[in-house]
PDB file of N, CA and C in Angstrom:
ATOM      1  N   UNK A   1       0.855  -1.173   0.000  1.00  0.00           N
ATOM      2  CA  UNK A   1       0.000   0.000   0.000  1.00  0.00           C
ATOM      3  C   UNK A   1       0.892   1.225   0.000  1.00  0.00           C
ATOM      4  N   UNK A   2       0.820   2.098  -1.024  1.00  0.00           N
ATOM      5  CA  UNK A   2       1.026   3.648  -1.051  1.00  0.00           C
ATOM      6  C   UNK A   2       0.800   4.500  -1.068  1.00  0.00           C
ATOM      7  N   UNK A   3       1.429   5.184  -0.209  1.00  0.00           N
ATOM      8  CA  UNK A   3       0.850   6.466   0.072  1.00  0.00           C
ATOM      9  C   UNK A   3       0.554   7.688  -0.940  1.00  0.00           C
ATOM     10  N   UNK A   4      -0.307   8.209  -1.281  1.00  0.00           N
ATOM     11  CA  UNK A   4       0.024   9.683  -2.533  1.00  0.00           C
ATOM     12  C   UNK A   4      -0.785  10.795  -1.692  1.00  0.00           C
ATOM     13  N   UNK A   5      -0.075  11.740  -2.218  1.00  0.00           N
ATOM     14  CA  UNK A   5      -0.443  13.125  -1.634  1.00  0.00           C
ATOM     15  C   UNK A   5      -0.492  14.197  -2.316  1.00  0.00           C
ATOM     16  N   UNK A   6      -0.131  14.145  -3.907  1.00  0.00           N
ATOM     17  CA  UNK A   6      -0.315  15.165  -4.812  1.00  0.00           C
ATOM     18  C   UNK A   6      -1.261  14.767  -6.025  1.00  0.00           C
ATOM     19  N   UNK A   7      -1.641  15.778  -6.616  1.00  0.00           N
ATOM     20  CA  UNK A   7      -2.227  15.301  -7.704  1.00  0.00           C
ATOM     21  C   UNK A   7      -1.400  14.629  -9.103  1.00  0.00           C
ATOM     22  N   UNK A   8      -0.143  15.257  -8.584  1.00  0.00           N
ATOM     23  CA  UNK A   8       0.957  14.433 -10.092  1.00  0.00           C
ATOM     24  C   UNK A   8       1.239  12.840  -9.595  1.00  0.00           C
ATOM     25  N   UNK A   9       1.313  12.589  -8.151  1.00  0.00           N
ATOM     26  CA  UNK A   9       1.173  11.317  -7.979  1.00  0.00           C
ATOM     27  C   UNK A   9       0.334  10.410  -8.419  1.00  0.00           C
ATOM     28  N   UNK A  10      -0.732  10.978  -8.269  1.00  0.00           N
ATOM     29  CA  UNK A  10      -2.099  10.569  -8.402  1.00  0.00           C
ATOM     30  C   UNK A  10      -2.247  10.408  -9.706  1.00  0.00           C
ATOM     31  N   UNK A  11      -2.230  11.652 -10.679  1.00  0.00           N
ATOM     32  CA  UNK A  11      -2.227  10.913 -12.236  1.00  0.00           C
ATOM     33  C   UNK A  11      -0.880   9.801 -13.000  1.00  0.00           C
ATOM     34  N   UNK A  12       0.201   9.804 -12.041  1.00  0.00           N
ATOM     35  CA  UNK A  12       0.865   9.073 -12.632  1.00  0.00           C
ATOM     36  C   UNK A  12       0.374   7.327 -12.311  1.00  0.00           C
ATOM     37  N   UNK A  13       0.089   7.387 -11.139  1.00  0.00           N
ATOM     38  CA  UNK A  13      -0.837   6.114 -10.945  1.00  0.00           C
ATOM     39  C   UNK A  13      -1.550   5.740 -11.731  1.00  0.00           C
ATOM     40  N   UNK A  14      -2.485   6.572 -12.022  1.00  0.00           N
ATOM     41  CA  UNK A  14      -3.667   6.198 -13.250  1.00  0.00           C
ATOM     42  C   UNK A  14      -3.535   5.779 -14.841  1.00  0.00           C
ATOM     43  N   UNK A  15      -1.934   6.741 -14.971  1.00  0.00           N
ATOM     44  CA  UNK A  15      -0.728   6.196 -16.118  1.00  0.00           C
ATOM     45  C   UNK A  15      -0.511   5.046 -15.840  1.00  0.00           C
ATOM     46  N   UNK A  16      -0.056   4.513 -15.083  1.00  0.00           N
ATOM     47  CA  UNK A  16       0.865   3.174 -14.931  1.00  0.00           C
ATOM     48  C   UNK A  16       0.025   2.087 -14.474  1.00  0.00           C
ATOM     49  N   UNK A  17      -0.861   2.204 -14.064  1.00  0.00           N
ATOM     50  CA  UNK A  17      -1.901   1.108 -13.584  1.00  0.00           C
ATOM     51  C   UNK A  17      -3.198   1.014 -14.281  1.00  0.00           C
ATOM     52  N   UNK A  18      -3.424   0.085 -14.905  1.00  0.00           N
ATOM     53  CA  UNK A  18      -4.877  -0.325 -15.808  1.00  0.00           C
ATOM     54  C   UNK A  18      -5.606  -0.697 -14.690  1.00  0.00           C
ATOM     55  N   UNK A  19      -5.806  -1.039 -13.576  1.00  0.00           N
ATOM     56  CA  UNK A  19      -6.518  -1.457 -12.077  1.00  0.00           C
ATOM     57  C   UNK A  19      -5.970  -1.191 -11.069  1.00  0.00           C
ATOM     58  N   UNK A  20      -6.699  -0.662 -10.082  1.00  0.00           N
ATOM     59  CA  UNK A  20      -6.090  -0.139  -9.126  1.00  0.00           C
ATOM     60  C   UNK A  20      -7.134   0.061  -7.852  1.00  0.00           C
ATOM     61  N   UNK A  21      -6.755   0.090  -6.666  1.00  0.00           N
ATOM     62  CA  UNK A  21      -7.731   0.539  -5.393  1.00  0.00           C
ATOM     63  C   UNK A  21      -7.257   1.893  -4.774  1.00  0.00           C
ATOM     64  N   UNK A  22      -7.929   2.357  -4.039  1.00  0.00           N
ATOM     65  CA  UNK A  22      -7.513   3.561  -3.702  1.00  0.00           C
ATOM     66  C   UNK A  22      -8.599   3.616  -2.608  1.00  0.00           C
ATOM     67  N   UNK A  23      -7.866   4.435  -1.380  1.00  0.00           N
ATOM     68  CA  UNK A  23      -8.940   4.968   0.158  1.00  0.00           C
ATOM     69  C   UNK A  23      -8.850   5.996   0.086  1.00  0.00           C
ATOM     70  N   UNK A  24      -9.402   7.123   0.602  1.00  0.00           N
ATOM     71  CA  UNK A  24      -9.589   8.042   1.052  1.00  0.00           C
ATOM     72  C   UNK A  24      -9.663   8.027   2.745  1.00  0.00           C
ATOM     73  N   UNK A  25      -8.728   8.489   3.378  1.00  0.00           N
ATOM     74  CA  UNK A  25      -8.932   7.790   4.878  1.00  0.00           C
ATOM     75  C   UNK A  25      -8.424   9.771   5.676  1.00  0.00           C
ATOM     76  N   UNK A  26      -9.751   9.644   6.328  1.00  0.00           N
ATOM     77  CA  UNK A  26      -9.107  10.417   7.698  1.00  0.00           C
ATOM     78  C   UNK A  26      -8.844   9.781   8.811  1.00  0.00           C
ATOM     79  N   UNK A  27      -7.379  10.767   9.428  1.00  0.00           N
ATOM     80  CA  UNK A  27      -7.090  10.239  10.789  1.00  0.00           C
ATOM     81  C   UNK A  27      -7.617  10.476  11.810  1.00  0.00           C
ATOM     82  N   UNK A  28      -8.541  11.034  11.759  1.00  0.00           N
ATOM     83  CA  UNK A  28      -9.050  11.380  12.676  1.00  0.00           C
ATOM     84  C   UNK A  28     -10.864  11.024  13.182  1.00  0.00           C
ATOM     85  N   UNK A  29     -10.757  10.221  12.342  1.00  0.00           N
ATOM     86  CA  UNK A  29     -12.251   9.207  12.326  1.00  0.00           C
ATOM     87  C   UNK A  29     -12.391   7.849  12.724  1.00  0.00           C
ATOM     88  N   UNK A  30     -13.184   7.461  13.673  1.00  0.00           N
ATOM     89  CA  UNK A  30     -12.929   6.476  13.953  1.00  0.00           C
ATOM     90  C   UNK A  30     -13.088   5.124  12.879  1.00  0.00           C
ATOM     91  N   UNK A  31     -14.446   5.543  12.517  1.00  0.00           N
ATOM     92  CA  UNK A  31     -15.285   4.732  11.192  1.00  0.00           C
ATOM     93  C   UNK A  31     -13.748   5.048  10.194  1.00  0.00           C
ATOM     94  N   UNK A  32     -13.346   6.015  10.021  1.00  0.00           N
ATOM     95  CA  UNK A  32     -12.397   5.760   8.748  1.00  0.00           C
ATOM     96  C   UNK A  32     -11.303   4.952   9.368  1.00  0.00           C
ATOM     97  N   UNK A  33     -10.900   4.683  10.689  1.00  0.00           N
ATOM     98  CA  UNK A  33     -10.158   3.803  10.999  1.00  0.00           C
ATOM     99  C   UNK A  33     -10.203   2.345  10.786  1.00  0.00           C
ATOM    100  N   UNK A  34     -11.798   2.514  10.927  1.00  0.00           N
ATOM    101  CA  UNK A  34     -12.002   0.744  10.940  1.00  0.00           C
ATOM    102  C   UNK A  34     -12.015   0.625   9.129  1.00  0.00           C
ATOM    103  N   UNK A  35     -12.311   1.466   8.116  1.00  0.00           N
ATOM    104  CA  UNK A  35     -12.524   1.184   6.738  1.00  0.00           C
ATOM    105  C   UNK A  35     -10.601   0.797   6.391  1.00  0.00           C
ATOM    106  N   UNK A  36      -9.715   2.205   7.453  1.00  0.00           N
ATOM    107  CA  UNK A  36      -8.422   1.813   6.501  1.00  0.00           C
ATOM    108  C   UNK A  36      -7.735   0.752   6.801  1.00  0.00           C
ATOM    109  N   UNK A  37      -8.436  -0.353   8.228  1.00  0.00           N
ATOM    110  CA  UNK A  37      -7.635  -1.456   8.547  1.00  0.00           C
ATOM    111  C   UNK A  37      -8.710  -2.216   7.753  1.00  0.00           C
ATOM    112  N   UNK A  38      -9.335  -2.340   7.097  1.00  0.00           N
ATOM    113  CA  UNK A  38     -10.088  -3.213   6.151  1.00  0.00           C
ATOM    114  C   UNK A  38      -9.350  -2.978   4.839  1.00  0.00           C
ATOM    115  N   UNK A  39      -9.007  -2.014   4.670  1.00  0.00           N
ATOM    116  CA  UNK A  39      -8.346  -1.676   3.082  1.00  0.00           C
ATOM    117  C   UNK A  39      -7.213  -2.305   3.344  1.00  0.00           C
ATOM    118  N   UNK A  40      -6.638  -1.874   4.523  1.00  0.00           N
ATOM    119  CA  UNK A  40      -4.908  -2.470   4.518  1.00  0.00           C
ATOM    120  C   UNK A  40      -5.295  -3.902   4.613  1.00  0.00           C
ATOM    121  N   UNK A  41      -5.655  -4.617   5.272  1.00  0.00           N
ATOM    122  CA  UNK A  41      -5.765  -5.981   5.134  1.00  0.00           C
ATOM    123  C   UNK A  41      -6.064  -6.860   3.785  1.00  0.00           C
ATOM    124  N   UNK A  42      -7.263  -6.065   3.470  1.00  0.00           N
ATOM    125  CA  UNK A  42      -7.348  -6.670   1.955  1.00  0.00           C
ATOM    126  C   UNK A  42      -6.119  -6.233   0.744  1.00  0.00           C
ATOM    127  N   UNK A  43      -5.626  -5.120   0.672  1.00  0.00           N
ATOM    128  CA  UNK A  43      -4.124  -4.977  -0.121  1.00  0.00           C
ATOM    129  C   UNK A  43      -2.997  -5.782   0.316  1.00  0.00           C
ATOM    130  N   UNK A  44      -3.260  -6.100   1.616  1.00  0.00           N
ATOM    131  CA  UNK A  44      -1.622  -6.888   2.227  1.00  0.00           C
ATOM    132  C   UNK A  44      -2.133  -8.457   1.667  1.00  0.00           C
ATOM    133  N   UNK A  45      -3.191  -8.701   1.669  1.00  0.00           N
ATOM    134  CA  UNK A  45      -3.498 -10.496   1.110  1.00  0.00           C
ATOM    135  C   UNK A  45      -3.626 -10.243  -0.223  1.00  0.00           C
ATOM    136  N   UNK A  46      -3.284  -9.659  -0.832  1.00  0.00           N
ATOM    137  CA  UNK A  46      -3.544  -9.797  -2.463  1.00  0.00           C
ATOM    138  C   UNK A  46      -2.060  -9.525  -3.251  1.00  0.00           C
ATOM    139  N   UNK A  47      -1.887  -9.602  -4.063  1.00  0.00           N
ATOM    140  CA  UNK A  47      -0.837  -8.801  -5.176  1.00  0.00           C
ATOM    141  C   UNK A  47      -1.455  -8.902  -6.492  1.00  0.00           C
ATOM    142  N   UNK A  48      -2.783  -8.685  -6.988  1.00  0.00           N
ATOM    143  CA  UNK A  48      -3.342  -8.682  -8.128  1.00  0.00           C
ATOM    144  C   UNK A  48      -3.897  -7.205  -8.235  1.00  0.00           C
ATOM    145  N   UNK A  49      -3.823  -6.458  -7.576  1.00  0.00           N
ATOM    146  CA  UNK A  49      -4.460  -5.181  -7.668  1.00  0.00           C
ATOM    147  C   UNK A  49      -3.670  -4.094  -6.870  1.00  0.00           C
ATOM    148  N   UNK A  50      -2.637  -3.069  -7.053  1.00  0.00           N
ATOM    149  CA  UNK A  50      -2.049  -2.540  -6.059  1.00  0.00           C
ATOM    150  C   UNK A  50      -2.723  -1.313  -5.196  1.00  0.00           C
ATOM    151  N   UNK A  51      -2.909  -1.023  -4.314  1.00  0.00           N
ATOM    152  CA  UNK A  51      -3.546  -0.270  -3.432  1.00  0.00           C
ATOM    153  C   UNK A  51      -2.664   1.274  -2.916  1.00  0.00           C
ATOM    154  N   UNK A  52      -3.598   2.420  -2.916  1.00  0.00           N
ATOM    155  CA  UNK A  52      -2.713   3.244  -2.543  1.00  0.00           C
ATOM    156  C   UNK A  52      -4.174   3.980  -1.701  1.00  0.00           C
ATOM    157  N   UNK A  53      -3.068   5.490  -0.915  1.00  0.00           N
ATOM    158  CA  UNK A  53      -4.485   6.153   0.035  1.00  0.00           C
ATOM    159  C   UNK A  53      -3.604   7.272   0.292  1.00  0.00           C
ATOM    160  N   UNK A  54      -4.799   8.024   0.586  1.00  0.00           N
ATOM    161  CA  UNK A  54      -4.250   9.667   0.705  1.00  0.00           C
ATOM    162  C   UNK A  54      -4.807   9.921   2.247  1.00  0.00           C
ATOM    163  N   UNK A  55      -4.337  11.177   2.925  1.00  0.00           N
ATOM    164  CA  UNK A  55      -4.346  11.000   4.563  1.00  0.00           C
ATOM    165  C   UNK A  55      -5.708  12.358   3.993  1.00  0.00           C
ATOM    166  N   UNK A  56      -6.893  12.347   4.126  1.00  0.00           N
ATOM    167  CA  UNK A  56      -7.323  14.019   3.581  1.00  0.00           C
ATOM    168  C   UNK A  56      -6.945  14.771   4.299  1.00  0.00           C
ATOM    169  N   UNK A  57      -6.695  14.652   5.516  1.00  0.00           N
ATOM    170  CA  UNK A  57      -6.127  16.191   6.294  1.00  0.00           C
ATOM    171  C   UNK A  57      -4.786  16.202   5.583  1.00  0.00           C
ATOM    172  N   UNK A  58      -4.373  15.935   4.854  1.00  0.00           N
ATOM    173  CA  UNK A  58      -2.959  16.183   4.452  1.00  0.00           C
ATOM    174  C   UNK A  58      -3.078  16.659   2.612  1.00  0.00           C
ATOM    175  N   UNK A  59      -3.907  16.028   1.982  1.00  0.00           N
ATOM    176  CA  UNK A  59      -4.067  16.267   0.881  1.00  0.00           C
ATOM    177  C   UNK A  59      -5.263  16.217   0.087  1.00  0.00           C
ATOM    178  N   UNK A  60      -5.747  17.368   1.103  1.00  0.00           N
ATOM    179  CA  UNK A  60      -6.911  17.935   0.493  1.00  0.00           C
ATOM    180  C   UNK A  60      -7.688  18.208  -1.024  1.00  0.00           C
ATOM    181  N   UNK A  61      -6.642  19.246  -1.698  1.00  0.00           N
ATOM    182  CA  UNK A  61      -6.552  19.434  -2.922  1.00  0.00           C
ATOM    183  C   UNK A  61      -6.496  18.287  -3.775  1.00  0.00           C
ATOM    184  N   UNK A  62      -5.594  16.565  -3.768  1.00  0.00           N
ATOM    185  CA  UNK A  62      -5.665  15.543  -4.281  1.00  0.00           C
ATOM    186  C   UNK A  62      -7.350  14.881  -4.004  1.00  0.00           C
ATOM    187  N   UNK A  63      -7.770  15.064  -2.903  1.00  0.00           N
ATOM    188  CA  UNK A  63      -9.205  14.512  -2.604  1.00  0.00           C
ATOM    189  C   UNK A  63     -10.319  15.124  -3.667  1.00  0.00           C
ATOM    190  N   UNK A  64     -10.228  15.888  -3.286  1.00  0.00           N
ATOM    191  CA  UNK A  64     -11.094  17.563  -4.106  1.00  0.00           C
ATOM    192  C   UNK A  64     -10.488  16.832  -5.607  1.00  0.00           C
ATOM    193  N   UNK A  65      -9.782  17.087  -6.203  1.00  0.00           N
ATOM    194  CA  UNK A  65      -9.542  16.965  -7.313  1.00  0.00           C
ATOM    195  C   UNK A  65     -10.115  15.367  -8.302  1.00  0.00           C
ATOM    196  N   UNK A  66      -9.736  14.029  -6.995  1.00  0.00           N
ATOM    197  CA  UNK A  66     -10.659  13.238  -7.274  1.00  0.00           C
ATOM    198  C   UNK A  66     -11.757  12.823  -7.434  1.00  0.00           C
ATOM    199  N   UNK A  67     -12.427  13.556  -6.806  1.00  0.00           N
ATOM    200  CA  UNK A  67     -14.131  13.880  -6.306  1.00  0.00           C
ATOM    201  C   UNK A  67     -14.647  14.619  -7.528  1.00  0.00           C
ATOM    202  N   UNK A  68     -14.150  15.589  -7.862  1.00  0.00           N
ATOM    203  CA  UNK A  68     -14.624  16.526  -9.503  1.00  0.00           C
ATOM    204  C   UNK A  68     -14.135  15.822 -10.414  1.00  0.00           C
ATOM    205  N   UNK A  69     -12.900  15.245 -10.710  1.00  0.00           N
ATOM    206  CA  UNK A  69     -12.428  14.615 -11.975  1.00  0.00           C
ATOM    207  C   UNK A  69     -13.509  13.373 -12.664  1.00  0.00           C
ATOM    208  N   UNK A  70     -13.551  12.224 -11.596  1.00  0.00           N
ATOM    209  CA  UNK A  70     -14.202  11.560 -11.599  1.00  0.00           C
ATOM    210  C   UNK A  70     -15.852  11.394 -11.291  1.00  0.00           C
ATOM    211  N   UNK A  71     -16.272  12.570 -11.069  1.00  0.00           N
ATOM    212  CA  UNK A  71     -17.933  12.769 -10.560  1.00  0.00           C
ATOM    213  C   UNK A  71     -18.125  11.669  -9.508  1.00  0.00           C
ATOM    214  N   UNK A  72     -17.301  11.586  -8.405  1.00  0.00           N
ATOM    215  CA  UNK A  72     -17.818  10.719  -7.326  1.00  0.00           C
ATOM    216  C   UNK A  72     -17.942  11.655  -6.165  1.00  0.00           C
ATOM    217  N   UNK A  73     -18.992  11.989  -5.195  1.00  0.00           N
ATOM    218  CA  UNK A  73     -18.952  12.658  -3.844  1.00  0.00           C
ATOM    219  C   UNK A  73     -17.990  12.037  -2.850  1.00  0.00           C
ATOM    220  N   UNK A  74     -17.031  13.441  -2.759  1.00  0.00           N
ATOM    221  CA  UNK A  74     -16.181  13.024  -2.031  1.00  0.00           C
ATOM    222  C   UNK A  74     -16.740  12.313  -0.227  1.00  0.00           C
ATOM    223  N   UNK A  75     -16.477  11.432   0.053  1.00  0.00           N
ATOM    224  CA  UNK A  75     -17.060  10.953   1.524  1.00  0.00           C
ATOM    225  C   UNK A  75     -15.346  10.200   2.288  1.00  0.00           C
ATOM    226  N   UNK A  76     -15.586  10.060   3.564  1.00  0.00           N
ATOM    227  CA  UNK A  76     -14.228   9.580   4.390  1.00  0.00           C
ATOM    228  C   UNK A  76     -14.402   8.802   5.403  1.00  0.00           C
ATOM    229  N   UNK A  77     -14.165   7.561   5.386  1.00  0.00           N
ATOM    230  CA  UNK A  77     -13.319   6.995   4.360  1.00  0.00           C
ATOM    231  C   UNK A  77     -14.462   6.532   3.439  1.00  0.00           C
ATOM    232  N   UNK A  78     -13.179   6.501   2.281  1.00  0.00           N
ATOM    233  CA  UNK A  78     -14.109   6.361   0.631  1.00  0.00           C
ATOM    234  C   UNK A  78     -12.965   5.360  -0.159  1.00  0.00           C
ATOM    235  N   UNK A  79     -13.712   3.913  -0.331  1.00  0.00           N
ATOM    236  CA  UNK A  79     -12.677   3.283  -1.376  1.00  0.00           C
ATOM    237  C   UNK A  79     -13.020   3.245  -2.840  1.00  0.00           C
ATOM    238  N   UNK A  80     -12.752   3.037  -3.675  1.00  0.00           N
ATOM    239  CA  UNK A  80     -12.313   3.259  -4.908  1.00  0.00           C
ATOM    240  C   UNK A  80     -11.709   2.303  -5.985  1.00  0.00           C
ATOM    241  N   UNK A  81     -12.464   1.831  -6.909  1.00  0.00           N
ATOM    242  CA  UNK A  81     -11.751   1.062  -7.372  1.00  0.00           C
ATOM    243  C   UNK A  81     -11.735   1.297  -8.923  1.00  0.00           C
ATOM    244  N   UNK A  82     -10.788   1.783  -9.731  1.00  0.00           N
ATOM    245  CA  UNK A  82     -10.757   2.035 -11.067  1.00  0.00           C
ATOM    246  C   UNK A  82      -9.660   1.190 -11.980  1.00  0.00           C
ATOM    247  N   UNK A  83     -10.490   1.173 -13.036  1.00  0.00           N
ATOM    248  CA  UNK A  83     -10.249   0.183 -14.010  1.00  0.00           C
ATOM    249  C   UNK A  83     -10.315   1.238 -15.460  1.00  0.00           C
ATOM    250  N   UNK A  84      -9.235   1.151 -16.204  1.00  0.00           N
ATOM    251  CA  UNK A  84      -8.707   1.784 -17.336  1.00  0.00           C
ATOM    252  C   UNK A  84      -9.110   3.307 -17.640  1.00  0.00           C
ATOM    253  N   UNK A  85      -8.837   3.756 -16.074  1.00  0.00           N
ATOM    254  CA  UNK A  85      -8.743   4.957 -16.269  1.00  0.00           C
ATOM    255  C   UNK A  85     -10.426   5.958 -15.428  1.00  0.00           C
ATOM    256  N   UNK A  86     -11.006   4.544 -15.099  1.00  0.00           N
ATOM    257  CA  UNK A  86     -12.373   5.311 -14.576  1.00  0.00           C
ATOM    258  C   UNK A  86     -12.309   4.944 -13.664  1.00  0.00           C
ATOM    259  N   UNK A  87     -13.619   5.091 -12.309  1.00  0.00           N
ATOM    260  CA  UNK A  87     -13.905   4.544 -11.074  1.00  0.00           C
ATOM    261  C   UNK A  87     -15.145   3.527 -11.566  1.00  0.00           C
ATOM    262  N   UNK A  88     -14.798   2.131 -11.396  1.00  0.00           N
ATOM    263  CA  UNK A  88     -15.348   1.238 -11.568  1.00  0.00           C
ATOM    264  C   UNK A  88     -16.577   0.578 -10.480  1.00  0.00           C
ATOM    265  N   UNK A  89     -16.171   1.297  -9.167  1.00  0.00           N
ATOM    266  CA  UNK A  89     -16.811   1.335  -8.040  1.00  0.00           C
ATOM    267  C   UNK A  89     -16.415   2.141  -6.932  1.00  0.00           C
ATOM    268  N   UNK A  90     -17.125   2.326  -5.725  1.00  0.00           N
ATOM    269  CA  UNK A  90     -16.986   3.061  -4.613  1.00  0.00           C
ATOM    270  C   UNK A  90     -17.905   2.959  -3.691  1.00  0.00           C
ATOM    271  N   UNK A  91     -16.883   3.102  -2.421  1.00  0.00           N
ATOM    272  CA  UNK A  91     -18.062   2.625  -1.469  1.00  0.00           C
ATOM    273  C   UNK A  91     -17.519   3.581  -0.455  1.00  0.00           C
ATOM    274  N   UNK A  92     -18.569   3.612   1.039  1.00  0.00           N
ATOM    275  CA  UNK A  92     -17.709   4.485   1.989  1.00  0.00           C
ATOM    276  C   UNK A  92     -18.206   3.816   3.076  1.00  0.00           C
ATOM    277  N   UNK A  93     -17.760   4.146   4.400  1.00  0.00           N
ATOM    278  CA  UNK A  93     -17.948   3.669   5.757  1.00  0.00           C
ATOM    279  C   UNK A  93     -17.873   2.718   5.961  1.00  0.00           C
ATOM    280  N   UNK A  94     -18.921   1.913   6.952  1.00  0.00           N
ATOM    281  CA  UNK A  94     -19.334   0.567   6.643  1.00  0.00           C
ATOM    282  C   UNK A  94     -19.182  -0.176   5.688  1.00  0.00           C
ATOM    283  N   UNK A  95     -19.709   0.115   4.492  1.00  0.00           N
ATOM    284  CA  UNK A  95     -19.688  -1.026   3.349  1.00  0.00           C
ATOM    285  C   UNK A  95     -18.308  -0.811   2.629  1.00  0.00           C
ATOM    286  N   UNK A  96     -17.316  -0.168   3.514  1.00  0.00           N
ATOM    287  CA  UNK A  96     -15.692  -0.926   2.904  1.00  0.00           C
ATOM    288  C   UNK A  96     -15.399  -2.178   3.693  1.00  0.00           C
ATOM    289  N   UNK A  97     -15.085  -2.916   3.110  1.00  0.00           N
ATOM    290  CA  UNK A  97     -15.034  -4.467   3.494  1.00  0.00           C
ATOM    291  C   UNK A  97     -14.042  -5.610   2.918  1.00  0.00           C
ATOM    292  N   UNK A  98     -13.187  -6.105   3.650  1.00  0.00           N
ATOM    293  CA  UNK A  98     -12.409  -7.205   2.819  1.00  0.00           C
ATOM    294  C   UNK A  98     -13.384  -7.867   1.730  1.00  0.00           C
ATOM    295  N   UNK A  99     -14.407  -8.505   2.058  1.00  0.00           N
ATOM    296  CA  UNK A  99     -15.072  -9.167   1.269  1.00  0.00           C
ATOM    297  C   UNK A  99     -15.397  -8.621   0.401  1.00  0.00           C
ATOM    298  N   UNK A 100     -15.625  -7.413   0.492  1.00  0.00           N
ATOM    299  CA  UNK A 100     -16.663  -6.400  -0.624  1.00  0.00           C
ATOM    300  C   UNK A 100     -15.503  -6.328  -1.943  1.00  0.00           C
ATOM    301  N   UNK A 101     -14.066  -5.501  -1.378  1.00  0.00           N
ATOM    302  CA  UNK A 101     -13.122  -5.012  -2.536  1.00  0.00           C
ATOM    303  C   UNK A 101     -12.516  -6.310  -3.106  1.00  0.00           C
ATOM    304  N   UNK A 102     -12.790  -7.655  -2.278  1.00  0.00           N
ATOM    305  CA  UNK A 102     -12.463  -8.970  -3.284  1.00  0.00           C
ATOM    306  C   UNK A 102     -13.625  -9.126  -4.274  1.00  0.00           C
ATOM    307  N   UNK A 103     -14.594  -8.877  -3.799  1.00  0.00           N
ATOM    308  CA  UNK A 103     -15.872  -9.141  -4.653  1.00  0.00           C
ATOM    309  C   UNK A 103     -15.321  -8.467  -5.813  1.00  0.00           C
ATOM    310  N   UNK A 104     -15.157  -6.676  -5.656  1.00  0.00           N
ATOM    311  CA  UNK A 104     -15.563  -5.395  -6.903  1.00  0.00           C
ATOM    312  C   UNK A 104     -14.135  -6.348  -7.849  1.00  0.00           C
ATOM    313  N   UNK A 105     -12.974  -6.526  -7.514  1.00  0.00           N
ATOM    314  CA  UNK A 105     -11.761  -6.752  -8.138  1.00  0.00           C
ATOM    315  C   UNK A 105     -12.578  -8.046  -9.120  1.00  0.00           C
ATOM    316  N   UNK A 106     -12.555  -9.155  -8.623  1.00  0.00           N
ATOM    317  CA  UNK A 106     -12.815  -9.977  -9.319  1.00  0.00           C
ATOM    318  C   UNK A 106     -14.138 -10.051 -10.364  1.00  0.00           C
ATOM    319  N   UNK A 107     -14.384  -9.019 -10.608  1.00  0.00           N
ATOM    320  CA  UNK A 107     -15.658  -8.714 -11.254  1.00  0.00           C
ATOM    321  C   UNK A 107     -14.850  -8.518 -13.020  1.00  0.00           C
TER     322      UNK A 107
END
C-alpha cells in the first residue's frame, strides 16, 4: 500500500496502472479507521491489484480533485476502485469491506 499526496502522484498512478484501489482515509475518524484497517488488510493479502491512500487532512486538494475529476462525492473513508482509467466502483464507511473489494476486483 502507497501512500500519494499530490495530484501528479495521483495521475501518474492512473498512467501506470490499468486497475487499481484507492482509500480516502481520515485520521481522525474512527469509522475511517475501521474502513483503513479493512483496506490495509485486503491490499496486504492480495498482489493482483495494487492499493494506494491519501491521509485528507494532508491532501486535500488531491481529494477535491478526485471527487470533480471523476464525478464521485467526495465521503471519508471512501474506497475506490478504477479500471482503465475510470472509477469502476466506490463505497464508503461501513460497506468498505475485505469481502466487498475482493468481490468489486474480481468482477
Amino acid at each position: 500500500m502507497q501512500k500519494i499526496s499530490t495530484i501528479e502522484e495521483f495521475e501518474q498512478v492512473v498512467r501506470d496502472n490499468s486497475r487499481f484501489i484507492f482509500l480516502k482515509h481520515s485520521t481522525t475518524c474512527p469509522i475511517s479507521g475501521a474502513g483503513y484497517d479493512a483496506f490495509s488488510a485486503f491490499a496486504s493479502s492480495q498482489k493482483e491489484v495494487p492499493a494506494y491512500y491519501l491521509h485528507v487532512q494532508e491532501a486535500r486538494p488531491l481529494s477535491n480533485y478526485i471527487a470533480e475529476t471523476y464525478n464521485v462525492k467526495h465521503e471519508s473513508p471512501q474506497a475506490l476502485f478504477f479500471e482503465e482509467g475510470k472509477v469502476k466502483w466506490h463505497a464508503s464507511h461501513w460497506k468498505i469491506s475485505e469481502d466487498e473489494l475482493a468481490k468489486q476486483i474480481a468482477k
